[in-house]
Protein backbone atom coordinates (compact mmCIF):
# COMPACT_ATOMS: atom_id res chain seq x y z
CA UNK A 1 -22.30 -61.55 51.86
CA UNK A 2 -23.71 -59.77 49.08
CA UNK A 3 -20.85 -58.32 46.66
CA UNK A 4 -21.03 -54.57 45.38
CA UNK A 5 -20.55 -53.94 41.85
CA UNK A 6 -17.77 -51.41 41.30
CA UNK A 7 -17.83 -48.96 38.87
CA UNK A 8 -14.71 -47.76 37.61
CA UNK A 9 -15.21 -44.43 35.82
CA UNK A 10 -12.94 -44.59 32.81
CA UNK A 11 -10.59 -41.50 32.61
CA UNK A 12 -9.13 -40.83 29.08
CA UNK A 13 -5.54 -39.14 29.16
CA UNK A 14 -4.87 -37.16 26.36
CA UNK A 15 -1.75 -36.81 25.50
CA UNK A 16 -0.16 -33.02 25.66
CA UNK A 17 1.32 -31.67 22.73
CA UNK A 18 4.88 -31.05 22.50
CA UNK A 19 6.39 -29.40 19.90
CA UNK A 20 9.41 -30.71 19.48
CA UNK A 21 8.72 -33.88 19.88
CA UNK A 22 5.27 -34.44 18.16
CA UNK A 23 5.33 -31.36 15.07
CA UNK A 24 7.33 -33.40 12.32
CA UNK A 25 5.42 -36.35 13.31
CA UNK A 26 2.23 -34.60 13.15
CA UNK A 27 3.30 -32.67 9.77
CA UNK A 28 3.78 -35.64 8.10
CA UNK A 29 0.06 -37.64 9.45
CA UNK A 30 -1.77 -34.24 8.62
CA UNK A 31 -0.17 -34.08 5.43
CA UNK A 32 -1.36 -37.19 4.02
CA UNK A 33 -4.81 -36.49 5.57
CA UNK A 34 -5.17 -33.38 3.42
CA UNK A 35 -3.49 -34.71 0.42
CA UNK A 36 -6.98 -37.54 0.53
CA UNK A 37 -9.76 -34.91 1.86
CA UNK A 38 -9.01 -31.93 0.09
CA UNK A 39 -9.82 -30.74 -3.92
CA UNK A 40 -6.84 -28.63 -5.77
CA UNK A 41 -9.63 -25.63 -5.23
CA UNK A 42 -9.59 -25.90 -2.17
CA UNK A 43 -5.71 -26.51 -1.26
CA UNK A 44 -5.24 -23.04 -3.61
CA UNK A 45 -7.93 -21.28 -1.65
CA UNK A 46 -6.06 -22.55 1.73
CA UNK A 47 -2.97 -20.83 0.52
CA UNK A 48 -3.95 -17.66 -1.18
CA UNK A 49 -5.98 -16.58 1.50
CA UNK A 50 -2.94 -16.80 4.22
CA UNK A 51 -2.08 -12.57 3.55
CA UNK A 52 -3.88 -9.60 3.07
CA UNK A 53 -6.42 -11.52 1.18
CA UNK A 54 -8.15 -12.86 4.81
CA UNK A 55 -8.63 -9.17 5.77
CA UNK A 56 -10.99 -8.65 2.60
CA UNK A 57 -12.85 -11.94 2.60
CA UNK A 58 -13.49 -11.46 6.30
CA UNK A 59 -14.70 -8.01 5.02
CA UNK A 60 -17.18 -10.10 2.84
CA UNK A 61 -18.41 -12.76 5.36
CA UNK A 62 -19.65 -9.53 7.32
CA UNK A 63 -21.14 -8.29 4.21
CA UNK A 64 -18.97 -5.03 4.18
CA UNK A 65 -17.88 -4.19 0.73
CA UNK A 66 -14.65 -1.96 1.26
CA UNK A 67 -14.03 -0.84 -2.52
CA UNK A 68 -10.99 1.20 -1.74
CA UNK A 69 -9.74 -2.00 0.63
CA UNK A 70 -10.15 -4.19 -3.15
CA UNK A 71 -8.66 -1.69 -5.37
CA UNK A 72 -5.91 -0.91 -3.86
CA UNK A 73 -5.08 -4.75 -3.40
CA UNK A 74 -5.98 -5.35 -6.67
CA UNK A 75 -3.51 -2.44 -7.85
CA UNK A 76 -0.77 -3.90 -5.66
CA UNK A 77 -0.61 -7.27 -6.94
CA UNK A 78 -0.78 -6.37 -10.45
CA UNK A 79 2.24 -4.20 -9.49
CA UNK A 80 4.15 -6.95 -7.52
CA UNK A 81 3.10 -9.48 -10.50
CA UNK A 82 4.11 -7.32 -13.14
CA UNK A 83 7.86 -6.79 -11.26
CA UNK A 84 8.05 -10.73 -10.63
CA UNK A 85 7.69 -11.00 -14.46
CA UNK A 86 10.75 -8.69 -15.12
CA UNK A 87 12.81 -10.64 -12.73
CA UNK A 88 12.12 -14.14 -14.09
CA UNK A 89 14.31 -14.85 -16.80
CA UNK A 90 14.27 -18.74 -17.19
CA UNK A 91 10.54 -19.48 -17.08
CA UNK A 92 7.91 -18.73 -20.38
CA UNK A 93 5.14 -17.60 -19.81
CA UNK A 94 1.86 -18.41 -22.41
CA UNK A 95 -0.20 -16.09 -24.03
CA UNK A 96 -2.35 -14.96 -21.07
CA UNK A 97 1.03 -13.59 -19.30
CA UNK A 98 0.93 -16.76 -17.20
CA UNK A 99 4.23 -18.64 -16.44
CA UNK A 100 4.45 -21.82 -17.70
CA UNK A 101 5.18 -24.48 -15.38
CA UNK A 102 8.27 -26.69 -16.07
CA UNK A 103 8.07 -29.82 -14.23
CA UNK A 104 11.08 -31.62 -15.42
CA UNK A 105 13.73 -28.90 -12.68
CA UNK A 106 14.18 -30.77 -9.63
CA UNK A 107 13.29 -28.61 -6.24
CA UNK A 108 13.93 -29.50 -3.09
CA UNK A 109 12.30 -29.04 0.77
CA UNK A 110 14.88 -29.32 2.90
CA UNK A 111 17.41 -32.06 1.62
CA UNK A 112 14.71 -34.08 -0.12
CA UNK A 113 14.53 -33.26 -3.58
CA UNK A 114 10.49 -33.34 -5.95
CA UNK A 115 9.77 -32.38 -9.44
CA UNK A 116 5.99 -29.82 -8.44
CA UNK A 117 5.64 -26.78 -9.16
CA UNK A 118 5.27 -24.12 -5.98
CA UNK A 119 1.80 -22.38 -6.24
CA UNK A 120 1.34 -18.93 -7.77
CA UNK A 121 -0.65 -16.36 -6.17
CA UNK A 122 -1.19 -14.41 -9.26
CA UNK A 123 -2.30 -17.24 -11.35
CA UNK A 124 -4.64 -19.20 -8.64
CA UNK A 125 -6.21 -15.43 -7.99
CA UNK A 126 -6.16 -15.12 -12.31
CA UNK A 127 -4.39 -11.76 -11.92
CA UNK A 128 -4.00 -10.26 -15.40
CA UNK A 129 -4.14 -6.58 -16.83
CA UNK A 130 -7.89 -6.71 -17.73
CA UNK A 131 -9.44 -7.89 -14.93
CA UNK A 132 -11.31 -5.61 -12.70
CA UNK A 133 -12.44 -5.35 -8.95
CA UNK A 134 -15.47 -6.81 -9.90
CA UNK A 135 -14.04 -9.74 -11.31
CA UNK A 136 -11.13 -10.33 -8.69
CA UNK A 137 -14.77 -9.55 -5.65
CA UNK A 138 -16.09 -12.59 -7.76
CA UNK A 139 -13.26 -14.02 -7.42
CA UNK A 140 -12.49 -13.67 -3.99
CA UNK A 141 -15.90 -15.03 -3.08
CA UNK A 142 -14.49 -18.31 -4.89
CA UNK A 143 -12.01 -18.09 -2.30
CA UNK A 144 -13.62 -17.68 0.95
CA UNK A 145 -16.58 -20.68 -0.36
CA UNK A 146 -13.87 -22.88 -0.94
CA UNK A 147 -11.95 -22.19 2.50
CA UNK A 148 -15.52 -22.50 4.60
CA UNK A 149 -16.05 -25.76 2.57
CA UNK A 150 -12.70 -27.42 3.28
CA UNK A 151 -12.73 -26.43 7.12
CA UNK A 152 -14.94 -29.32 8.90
CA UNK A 153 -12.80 -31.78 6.63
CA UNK A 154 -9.78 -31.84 9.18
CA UNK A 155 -9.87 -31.56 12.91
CA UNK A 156 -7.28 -31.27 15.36
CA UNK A 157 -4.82 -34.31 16.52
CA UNK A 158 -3.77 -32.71 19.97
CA UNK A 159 -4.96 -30.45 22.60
CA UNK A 160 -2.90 -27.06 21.71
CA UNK A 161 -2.32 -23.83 21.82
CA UNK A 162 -2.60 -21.30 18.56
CA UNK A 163 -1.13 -18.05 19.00
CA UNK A 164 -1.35 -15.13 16.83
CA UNK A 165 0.00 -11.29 17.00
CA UNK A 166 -2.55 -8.77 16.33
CA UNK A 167 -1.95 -4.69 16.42
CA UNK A 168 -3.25 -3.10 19.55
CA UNK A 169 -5.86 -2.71 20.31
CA UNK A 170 -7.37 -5.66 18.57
CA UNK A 171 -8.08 -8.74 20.29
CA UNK A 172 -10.01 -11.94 18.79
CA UNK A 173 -12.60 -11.38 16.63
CA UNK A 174 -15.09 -14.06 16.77
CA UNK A 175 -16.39 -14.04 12.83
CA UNK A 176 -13.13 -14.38 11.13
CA UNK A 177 -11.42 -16.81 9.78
CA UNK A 178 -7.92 -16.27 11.55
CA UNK A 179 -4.62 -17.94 10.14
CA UNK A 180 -2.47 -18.63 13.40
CA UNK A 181 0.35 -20.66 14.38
CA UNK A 182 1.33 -23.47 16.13
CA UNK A 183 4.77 -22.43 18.00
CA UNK A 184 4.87 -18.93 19.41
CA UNK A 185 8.59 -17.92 18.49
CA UNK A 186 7.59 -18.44 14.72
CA UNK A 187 4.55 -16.52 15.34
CA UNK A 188 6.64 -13.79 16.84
CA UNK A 189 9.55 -14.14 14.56
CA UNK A 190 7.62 -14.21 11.21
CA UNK A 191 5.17 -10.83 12.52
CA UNK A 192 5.51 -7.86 9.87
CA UNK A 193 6.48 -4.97 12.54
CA UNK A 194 4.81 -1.80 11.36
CA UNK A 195 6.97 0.23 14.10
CA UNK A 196 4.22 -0.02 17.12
CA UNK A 197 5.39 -0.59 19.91
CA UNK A 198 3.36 -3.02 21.93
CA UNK A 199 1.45 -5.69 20.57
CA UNK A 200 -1.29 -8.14 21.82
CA UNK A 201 -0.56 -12.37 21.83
CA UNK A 202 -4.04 -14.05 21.44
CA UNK A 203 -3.30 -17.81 23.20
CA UNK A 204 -6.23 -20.14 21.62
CA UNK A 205 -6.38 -23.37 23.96
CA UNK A 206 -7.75 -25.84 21.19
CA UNK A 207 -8.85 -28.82 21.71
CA UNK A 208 -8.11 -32.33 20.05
CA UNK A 209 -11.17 -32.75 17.36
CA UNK A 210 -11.82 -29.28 16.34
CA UNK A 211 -12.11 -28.25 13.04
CA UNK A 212 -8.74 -26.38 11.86
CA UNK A 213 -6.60 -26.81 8.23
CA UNK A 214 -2.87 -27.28 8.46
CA UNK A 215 -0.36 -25.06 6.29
CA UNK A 216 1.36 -28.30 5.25
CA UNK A 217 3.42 -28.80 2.37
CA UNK A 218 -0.11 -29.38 -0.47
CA UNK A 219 -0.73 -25.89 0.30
CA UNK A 220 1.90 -24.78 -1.12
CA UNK A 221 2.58 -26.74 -4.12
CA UNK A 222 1.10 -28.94 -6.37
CA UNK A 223 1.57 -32.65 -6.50
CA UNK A 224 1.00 -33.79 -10.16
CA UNK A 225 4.21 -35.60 -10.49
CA UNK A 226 3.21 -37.16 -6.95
CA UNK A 227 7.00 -36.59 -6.09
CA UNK A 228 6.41 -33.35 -3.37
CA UNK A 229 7.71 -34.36 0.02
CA UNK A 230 5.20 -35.43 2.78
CA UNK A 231 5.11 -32.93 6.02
CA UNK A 232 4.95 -29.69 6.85
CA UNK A 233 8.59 -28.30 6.16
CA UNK A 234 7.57 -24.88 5.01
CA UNK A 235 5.02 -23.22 7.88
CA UNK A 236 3.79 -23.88 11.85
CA UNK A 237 0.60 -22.03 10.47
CA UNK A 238 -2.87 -23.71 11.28
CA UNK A 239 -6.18 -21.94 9.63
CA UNK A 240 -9.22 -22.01 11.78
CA UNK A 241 -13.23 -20.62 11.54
CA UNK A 242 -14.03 -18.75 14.56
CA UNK A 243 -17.32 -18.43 13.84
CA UNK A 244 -17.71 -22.41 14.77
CA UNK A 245 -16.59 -21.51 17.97
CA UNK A 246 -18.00 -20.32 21.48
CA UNK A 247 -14.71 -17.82 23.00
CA UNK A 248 -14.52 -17.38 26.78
CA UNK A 249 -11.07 -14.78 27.72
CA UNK A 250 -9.56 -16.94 30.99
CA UNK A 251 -6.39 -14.31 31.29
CA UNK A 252 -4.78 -11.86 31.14
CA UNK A 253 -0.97 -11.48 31.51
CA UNK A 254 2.32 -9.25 29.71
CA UNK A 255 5.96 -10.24 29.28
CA UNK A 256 8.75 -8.20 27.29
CA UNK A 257 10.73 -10.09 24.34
CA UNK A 258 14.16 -8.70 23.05
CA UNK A 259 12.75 -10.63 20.02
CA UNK A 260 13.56 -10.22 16.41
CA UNK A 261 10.92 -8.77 13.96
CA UNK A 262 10.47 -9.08 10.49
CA UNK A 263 10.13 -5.31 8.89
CA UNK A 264 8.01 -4.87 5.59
CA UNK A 265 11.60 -4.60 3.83
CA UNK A 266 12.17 -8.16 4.73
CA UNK A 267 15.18 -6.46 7.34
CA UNK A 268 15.11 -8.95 10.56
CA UNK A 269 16.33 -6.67 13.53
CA UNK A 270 15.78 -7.24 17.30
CA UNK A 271 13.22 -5.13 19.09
CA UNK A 272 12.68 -4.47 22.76
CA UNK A 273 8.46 -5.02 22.80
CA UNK A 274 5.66 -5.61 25.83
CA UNK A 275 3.43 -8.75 24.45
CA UNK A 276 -0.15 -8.43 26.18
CA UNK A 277 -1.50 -11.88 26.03
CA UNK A 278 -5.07 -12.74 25.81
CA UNK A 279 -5.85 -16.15 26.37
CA UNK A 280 -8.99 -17.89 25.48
CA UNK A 281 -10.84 -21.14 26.40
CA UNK A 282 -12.93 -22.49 23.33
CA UNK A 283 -16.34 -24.49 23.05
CA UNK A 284 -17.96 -25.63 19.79
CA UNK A 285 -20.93 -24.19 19.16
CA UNK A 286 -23.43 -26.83 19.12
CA UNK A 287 -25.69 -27.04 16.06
């Protein structure tokens, strides 16, 4: 008797994602990863742009110049720098209006104490009384080249999904780079509530491999002591490129929260809210 080969088709099981289990775990591998792959440029970049900043350099990858948009965001950080100063009476500052670092004060994440210095917005973004929109557009530019630079560096461990509150009635917008977050009560909890009343949930179903940056701990301080904690103790927050991406919208549902929101006062209060979740299947676009 003749003998049939048999194929056995070889099934791989990914492993799902659980946060509670897997995010300090993953924090800490991800972490390292970017600590080796990414340039101090590009870690400041990664952190600066997490704000209003994304909403103007998405503005630029579109080519829309928004002057009002940069001058009024210039004119509020020079504002909010220029009150920081008054309230910060142990630090120096040098002769450009820049505080000087002092790495000798011990900090600490959690219980675990370092000796870095937590990243400045104003200085990374050089925000001084003489510059101009012109030179904080150049700058900005800086910004966004670094971000699109650092993105294909680091892909995604797991199969997950991102989730991120918009305002209605915007829904993903498939040329923007789009901070969102790992664990959907943070991304609820740390939303700025304007007073609207509904909002819209986008559910990203990523896939393991995919290009995404982490808002680990090297994002938001330096390491030149190399004494900063390993993980990602201070955000759930994940920065992606959607224009690498093919978007396909798989569902549609709504569910009520008696959640609390974060007001622009930093007031926490619970609100009564419908959530209209958009959910979305994603593809790489193929080169």
């Amino acid at each position: 008797m003749g003998q049939e080969d048999e194929k056995k088709e070889q099934v791989n099981i990914k492993r799902v994602f659980d946060f509670e289990s897997d995010f300090d775990t993953l924090g800490v591998e991800m972490d390292k990863l970017q600590r080796r792959k990414l340039s101090k440029e590009e870690t400041d970049s990664i952190f600066v742009i997490n704000g209003k900043i994304i909403n103007i350099v998405n503005n630029l990858r579109k080519g829309e110049m928004n002057e009002k948009q940069i001058v009024t965001t210039l004119q509020t950080l020079k504002s909010e720098f220029n009150k920081d100063r008054l309230y910060i009476n142990e630090e120096a500052f040098d002769i450009f209006g820049n505080i000087t670092d002092d790495s000798r004060k011990s900090r600490y994440i959690g219980s675990r104490s370092h000796r870095e210095n937590e990243k400045s917005k104003y200085k990374i973004l050089n925000i001084n009384k003489d510059i101009d929109e012109f030179d904080f557009t150049e700058k900005l530019q800086s910004i966004r080249s670094y971000v699109e630079g650092a993105v294909p560096k680091v892909q995604s461990k797991f199969d997950m999904p991102l989730y991120k509150l918009v305002e209605i009635p915007n829904v993903l917008n498939e040329t923007d780079l789009l901070v969102a977050n790992i664990n959907v009560e943070n991304e609820l909890k740390n939303y700025e509530d304007k007073g609207e009343g509904a909002l819209n949930l986008l559910k990203i179903n990523f896939k393991e491999e995919m290009p995404l940056l982490y808002y680990s701990n090297i994002i938001y301080y330096d390491n030149t002591n190399q004494t900063l904690p390993e993980g990602m103790d201070l955000s759930t927050q994940v920065l992606i490129d959607c224009e690498k991406f093919k978007f396909t919208l798989t569902n549609k549902n709504k569910f009520r929260t008696n959640n609390y929101f974060r007001e622009s006062n930093n007031l926490i209060l619970p609100k009564s809210k419908d959530i209209f979740v958009y959910e979305y299947d994603v593809e790489l676009k193929k080169l």
